[in-house]
C-alpha atoms as a PDB file:
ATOM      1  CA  UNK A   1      47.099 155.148  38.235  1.00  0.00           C
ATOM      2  CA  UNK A   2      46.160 154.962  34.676  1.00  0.00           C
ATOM      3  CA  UNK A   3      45.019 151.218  34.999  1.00  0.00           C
ATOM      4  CA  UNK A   4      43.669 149.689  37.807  1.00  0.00           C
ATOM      5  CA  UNK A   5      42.639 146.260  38.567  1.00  0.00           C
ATOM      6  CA  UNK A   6      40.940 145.017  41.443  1.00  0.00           C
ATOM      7  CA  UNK A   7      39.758 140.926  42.242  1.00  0.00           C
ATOM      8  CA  UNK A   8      39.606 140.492  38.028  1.00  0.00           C
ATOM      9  CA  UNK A   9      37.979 137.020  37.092  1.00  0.00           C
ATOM     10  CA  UNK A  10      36.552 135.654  34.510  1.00  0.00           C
ATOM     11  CA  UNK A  11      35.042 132.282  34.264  1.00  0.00           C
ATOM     12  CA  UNK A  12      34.040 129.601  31.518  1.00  0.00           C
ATOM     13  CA  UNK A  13      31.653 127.066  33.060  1.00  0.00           C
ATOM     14  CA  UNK A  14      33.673 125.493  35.923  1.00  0.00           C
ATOM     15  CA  UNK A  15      37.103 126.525  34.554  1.00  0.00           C
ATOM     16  CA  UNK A  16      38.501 129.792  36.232  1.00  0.00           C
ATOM     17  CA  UNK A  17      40.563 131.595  33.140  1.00  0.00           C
ATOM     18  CA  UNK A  18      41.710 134.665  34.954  1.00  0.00           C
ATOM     19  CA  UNK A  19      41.170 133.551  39.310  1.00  0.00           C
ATOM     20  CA  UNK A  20      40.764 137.284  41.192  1.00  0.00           C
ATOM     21  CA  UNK A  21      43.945 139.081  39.976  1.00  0.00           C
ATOM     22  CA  UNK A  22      44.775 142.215  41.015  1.00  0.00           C
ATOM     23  CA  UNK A  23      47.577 145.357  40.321  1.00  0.00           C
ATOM     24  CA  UNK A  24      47.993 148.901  38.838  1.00  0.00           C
ATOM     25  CA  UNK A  25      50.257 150.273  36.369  1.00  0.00           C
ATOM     26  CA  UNK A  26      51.069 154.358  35.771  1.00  0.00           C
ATOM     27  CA  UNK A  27      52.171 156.268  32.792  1.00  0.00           C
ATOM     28  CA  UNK A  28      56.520 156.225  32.351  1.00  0.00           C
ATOM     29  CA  UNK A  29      56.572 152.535  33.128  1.00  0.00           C
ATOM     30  CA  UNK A  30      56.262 149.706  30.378  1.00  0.00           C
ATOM     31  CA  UNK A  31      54.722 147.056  32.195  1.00  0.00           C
ATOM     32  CA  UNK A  32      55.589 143.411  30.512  1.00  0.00           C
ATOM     33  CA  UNK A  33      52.425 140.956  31.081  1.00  0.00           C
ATOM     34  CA  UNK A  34      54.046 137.188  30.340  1.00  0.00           C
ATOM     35  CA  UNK A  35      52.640 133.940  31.243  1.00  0.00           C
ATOM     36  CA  UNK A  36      52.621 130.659  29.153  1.00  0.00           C
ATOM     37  CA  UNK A  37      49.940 129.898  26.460  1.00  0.00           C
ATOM     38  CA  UNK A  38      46.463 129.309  28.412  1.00  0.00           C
ATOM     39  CA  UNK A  39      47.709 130.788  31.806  1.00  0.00           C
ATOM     40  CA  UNK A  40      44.841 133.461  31.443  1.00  0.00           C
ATOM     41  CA  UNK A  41      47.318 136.584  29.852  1.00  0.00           C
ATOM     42  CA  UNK A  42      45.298 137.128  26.821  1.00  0.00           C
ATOM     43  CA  UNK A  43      41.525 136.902  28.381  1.00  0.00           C
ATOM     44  CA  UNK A  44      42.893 139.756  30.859  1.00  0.00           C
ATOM     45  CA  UNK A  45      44.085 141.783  27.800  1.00  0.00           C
ATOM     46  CA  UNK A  46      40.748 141.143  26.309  1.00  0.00           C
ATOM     47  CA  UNK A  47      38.797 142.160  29.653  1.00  0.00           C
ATOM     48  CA  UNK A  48      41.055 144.603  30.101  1.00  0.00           C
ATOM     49  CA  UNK A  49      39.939 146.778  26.573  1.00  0.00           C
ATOM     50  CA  UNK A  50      36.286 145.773  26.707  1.00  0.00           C
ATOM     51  CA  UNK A  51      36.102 143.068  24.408  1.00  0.00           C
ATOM     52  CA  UNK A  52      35.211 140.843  27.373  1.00  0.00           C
ATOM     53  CA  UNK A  53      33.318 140.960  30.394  1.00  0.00           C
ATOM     54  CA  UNK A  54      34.239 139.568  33.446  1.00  0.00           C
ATOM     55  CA  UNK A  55      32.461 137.202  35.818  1.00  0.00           C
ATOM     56  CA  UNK A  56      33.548 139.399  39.020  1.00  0.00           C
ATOM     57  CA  UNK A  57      35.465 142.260  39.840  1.00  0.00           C
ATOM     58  CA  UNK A  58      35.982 145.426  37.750  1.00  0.00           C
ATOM     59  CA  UNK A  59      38.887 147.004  35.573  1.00  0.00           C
ATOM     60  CA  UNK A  60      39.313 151.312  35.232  1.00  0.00           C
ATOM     61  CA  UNK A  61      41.173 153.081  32.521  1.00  0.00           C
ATOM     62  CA  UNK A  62      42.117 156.087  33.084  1.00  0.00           C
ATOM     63  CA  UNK A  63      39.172 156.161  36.028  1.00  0.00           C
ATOM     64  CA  UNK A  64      36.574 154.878  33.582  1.00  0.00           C
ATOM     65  CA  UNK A  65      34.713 151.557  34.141  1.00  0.00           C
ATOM     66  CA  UNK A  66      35.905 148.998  31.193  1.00  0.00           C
ATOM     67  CA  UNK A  67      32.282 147.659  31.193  1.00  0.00           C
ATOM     68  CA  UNK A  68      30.122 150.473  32.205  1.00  0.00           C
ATOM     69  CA  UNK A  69      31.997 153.157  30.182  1.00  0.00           C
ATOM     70  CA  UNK A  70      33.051 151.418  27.471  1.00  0.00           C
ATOM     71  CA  UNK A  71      32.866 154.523  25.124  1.00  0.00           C
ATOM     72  CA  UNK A  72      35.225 156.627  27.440  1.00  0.00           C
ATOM     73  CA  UNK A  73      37.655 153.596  27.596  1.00  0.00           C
ATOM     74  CA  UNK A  74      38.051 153.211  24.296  1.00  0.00           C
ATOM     75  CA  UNK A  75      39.137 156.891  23.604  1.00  0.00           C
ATOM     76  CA  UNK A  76      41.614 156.846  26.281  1.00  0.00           C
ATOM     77  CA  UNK A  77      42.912 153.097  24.567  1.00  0.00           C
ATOM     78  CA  UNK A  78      44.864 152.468  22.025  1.00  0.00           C
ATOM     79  CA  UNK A  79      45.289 148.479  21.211  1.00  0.00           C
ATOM     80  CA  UNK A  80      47.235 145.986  18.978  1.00  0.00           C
ATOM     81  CA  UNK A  81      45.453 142.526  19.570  1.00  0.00           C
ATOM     82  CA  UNK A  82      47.773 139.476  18.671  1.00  0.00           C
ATOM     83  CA  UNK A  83      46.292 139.187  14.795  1.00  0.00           C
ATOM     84  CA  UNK A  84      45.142 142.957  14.109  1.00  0.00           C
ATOM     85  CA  UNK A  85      41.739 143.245  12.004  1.00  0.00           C
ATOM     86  CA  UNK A  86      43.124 145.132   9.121  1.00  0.00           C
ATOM     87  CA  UNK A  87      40.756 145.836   5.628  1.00  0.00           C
ATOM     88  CA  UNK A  88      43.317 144.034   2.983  1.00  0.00           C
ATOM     89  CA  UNK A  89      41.865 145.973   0.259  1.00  0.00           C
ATOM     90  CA  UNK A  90      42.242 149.443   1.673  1.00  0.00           C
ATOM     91  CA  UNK A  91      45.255 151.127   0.916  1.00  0.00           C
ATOM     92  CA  UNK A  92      47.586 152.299   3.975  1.00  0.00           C
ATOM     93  CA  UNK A  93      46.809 155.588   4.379  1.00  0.00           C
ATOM     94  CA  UNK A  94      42.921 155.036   3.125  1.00  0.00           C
ATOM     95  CA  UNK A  95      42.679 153.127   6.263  1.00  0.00           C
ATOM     96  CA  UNK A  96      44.493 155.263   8.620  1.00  0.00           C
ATOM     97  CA  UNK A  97      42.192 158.119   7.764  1.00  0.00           C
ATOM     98  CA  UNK A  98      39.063 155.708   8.274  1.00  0.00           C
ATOM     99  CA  UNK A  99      39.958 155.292  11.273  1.00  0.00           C
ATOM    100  CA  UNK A 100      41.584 159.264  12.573  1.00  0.00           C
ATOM    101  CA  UNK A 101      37.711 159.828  11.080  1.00  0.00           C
ATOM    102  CA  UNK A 102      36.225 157.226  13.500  1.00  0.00           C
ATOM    103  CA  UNK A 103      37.594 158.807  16.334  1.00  0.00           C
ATOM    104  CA  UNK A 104      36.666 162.581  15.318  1.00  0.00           C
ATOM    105  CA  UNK A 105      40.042 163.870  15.453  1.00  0.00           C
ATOM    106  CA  UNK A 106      40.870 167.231  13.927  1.00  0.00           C
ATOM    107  CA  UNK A 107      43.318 167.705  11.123  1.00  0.00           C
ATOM    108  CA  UNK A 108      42.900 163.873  10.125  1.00  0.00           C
ATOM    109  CA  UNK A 109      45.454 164.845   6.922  1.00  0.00           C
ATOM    110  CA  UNK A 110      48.098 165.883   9.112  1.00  0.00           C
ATOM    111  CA  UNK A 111      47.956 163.407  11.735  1.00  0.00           C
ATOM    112  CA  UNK A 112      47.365 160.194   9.460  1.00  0.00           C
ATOM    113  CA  UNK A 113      50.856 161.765   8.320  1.00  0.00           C
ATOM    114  CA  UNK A 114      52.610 162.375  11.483  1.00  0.00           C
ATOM    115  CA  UNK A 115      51.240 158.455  12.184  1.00  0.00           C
ATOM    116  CA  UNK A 116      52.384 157.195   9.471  1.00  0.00           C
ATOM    117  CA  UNK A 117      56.062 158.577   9.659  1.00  0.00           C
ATOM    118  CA  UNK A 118      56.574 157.881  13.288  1.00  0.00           C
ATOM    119  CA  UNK A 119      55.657 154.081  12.772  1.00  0.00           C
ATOM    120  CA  UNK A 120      58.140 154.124   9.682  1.00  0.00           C
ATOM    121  CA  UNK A 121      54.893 153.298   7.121  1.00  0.00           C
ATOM    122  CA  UNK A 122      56.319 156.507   4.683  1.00  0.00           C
ATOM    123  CA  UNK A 123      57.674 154.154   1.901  1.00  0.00           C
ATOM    124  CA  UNK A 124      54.483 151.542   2.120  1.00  0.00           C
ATOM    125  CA  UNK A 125      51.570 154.468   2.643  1.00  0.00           C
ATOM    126  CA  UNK A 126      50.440 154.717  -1.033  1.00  0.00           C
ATOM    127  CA  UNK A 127      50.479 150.786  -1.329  1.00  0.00           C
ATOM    128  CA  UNK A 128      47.204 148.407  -0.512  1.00  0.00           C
ATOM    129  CA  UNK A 129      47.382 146.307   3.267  1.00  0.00           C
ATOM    130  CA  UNK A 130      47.089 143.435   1.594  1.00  0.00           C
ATOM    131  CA  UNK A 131      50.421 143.850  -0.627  1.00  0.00           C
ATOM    132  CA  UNK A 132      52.312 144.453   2.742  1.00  0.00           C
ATOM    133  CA  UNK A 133      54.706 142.103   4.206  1.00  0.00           C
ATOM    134  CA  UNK A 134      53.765 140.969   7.646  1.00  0.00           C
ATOM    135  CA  UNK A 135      56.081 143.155   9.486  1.00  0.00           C
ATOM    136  CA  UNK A 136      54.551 145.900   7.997  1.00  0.00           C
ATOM    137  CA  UNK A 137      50.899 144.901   8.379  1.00  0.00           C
ATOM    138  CA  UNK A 138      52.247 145.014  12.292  1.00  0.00           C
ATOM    139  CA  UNK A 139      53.287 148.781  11.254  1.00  0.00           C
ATOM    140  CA  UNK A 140      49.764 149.429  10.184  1.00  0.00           C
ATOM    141  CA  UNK A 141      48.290 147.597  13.268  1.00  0.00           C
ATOM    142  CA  UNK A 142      50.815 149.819  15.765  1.00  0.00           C
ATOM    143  CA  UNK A 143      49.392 153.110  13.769  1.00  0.00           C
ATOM    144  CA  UNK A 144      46.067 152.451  14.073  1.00  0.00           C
ATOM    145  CA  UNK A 145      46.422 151.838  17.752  1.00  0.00           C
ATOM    146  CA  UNK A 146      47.970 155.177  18.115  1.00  0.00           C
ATOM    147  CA  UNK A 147      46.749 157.442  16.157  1.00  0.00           C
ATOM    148  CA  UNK A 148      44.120 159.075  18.408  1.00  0.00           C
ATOM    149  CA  UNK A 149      47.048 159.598  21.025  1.00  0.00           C
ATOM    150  CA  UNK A 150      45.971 157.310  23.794  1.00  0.00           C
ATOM    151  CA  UNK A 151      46.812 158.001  27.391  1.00  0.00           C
ATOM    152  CA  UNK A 152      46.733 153.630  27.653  1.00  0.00           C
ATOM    153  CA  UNK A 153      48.164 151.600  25.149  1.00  0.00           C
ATOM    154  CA  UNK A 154      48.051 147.614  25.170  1.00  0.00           C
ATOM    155  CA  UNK A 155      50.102 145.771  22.899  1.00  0.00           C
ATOM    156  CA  UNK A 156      49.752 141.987  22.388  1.00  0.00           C
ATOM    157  CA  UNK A 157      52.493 140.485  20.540  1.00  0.00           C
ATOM    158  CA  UNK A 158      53.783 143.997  19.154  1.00  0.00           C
ATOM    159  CA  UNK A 159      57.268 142.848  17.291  1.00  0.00           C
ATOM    160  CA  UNK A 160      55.764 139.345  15.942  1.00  0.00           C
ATOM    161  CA  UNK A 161      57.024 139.017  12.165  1.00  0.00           C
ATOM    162  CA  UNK A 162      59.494 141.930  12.098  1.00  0.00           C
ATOM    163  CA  UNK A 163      63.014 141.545  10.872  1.00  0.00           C
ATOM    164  CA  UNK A 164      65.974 142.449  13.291  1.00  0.00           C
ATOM    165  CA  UNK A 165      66.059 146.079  11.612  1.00  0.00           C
ATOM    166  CA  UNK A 166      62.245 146.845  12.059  1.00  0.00           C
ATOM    167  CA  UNK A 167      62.602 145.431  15.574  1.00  0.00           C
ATOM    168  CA  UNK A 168      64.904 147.841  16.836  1.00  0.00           C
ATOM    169  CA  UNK A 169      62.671 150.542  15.142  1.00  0.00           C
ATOM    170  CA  UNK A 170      59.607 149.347  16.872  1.00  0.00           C
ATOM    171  CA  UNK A 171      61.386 148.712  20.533  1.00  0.00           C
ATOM    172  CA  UNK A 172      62.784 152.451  20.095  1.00  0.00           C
ATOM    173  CA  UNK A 173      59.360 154.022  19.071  1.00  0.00           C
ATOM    174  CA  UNK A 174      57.574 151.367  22.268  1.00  0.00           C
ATOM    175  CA  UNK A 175      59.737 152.780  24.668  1.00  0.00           C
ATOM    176  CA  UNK A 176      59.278 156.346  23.730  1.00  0.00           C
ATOM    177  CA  UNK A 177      55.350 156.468  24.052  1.00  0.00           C
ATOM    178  CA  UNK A 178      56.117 154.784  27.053  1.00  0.00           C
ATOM    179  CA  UNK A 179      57.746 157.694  28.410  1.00  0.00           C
ATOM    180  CA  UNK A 180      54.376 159.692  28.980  1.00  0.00           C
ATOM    181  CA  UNK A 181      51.621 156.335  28.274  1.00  0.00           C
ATOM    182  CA  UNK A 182      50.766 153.884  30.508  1.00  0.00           C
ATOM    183  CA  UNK A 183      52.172 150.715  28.462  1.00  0.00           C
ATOM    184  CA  UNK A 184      51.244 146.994  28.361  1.00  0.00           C
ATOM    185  CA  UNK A 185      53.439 144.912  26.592  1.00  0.00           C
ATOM    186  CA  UNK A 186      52.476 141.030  26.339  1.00  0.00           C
ATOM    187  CA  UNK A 187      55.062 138.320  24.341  1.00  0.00           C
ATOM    188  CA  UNK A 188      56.618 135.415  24.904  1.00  0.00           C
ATOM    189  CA  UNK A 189      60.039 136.842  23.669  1.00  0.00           C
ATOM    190  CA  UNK A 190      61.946 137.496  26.710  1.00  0.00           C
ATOM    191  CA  UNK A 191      64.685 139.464  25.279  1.00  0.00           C
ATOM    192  CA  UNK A 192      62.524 141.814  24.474  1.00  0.00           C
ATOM    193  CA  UNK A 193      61.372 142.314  27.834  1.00  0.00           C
ATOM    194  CA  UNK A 194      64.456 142.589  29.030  1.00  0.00           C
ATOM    195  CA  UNK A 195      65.081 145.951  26.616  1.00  0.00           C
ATOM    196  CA  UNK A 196      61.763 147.687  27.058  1.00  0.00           C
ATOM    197  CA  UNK A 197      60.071 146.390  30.126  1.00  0.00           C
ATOM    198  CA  UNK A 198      60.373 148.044  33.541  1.00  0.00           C
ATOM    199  CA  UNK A 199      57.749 146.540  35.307  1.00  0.00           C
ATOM    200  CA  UNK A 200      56.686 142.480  34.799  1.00  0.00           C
ATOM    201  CA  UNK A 201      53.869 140.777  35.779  1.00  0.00           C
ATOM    202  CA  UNK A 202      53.883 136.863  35.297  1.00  0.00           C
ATOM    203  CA  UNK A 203      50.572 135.186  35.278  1.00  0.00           C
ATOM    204  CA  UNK A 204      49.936 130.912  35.432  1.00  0.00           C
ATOM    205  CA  UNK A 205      46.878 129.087  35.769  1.00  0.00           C
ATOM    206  CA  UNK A 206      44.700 132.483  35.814  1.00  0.00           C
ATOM    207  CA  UNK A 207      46.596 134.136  39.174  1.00  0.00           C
ATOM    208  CA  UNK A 208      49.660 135.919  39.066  1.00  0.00           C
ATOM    209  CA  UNK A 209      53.054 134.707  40.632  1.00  0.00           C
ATOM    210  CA  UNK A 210      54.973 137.629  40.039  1.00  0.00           C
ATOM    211  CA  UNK A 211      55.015 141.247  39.894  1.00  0.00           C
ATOM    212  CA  UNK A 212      58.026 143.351  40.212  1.00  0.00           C
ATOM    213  CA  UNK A 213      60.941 145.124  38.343  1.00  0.00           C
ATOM    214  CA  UNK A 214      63.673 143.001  36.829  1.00  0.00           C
ATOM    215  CA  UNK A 215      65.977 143.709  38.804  1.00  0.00           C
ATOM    216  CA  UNK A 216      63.868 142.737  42.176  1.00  0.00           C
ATOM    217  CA  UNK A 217      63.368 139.240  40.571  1.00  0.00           C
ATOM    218  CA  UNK A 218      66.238 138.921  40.126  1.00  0.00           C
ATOM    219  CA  UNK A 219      67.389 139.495  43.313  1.00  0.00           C
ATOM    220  CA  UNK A 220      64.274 137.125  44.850  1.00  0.00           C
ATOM    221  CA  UNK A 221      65.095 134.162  43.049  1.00  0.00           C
ATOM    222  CA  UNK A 222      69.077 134.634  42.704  1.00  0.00           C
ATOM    223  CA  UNK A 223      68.921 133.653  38.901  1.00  0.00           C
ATOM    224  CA  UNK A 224      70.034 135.991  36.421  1.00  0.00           C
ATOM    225  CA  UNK A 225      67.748 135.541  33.548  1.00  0.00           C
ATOM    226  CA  UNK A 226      64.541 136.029  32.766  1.00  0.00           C
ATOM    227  CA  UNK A 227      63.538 132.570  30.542  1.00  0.00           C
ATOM    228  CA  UNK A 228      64.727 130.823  33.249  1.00  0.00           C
ATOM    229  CA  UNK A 229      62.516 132.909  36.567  1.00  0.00           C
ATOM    230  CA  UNK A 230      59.725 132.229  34.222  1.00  0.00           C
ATOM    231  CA  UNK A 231      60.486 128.549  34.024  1.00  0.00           C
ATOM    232  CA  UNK A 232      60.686 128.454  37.628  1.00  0.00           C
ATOM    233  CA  UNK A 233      57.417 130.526  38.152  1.00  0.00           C
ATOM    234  CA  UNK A 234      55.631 128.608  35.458  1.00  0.00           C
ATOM    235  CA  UNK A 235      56.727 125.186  35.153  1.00  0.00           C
END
């Protein structure tokens, strides 16, 4: 298993964020990690790439520690945090070469380009971040999360500001790196679960209270749609 996540907590004085959670998640299955805002979903995320450390229990990546080997995590990751940290005065591709060049990758010309046309950037690369429209900014965000060709890629919030156009685009290109990548998909948009997701994982008060296929919960809790199994699991 490309991720795997064993008795995960993490603790702020007396109040238990993210309470001993546990599962694992392969590569050619988009996992979709939902819960409502403060059930714990984005502290994981953030434990989960490094940013954080937990209280107790541990986190791998591809077999690496997240805490002890950061450095090997964080070659194997690729990740779009909910507001990406993007230099506004850079230009598109300036950036994307900043950071192929961070990384060490060979041929940084070629594969800024390759980036760039798979995330649909072509028209915006000559143009500064800060000019961008939100949705694109996003497009930037995506690149730079995949342009070292992660095996693990964690996306918080990957569609928020795109128009109904870009979000097909973006769905389409999510679901085909998640073909070969182990993918984790957070957002509170349950439609789009529904259309790339194959795997869910619903977390409340820092434990989770559901993981399974769509289909399975389905079946467990007789209801049909999604919004309203996470109402039931969540409210």
């Amino acid at each position: 298993m490309s991720i795997k996540v064993q008795h995960l907590s993490k603790y702020y004085d007396k109040q238990k964020a993210v309470d001993a959670i546990s599962f694992e998640a392969g590569p050619g299955k988009i996992l979709g990690f939902l819960g409502p805002n403060g059930a714990g979903k984005s502290t994981t995320m953030k434990m989960l790439t490094g940013y954080l450390q937990p209280s107790s229990g541990s986190a791998q990546l591809c077999g690496y520690d997240t805490q002890s080997q950061s450095l090997e995590v964080k070659r194997v990751l690729g990740y779009l945090p909910e507001h990406t940290p993007l230099y506004a005065d850079m230009y598109v591709k300036e950036f994307l070469t900043f950071v192929a060049n961070t990384y060490g990758l060979k041929d940084v010309s070629k594969k800024v380009q390759d980036t760039v046309e798979l995330v649909g950037l072509s028209a915006e690369q000559h143009k500064k971040i800060q000019m961008l429209s939100k949705g694109y900014k996003q497009r930037v965000g995506l690149a730079q999360a995949i342009i070292h060709d992660p095996e693990v890629l964690i996306l918080d919030e990957p569609t928020s500001g795109l128009d109904p156009n870009q979000l097909t685009d973006i769905r389409e290109l999510i679901k085909k790196l998640g073909r070969n990548k182990t993918v984790i998909l957070s957002t509170h948009i349950m439609q789009e679960v529904e259309a790339i997701c194959d795997i869910v994982i619903i977390i409340n008060k820092g434990q989770i209270v559901a993981n399974a296929t769509i289909a399975e919960l389905r079946e467990t809790h007789q209801l049909q749609s999604l919004e309203e199994i996470f109402r039931k699991l969540t409210s």
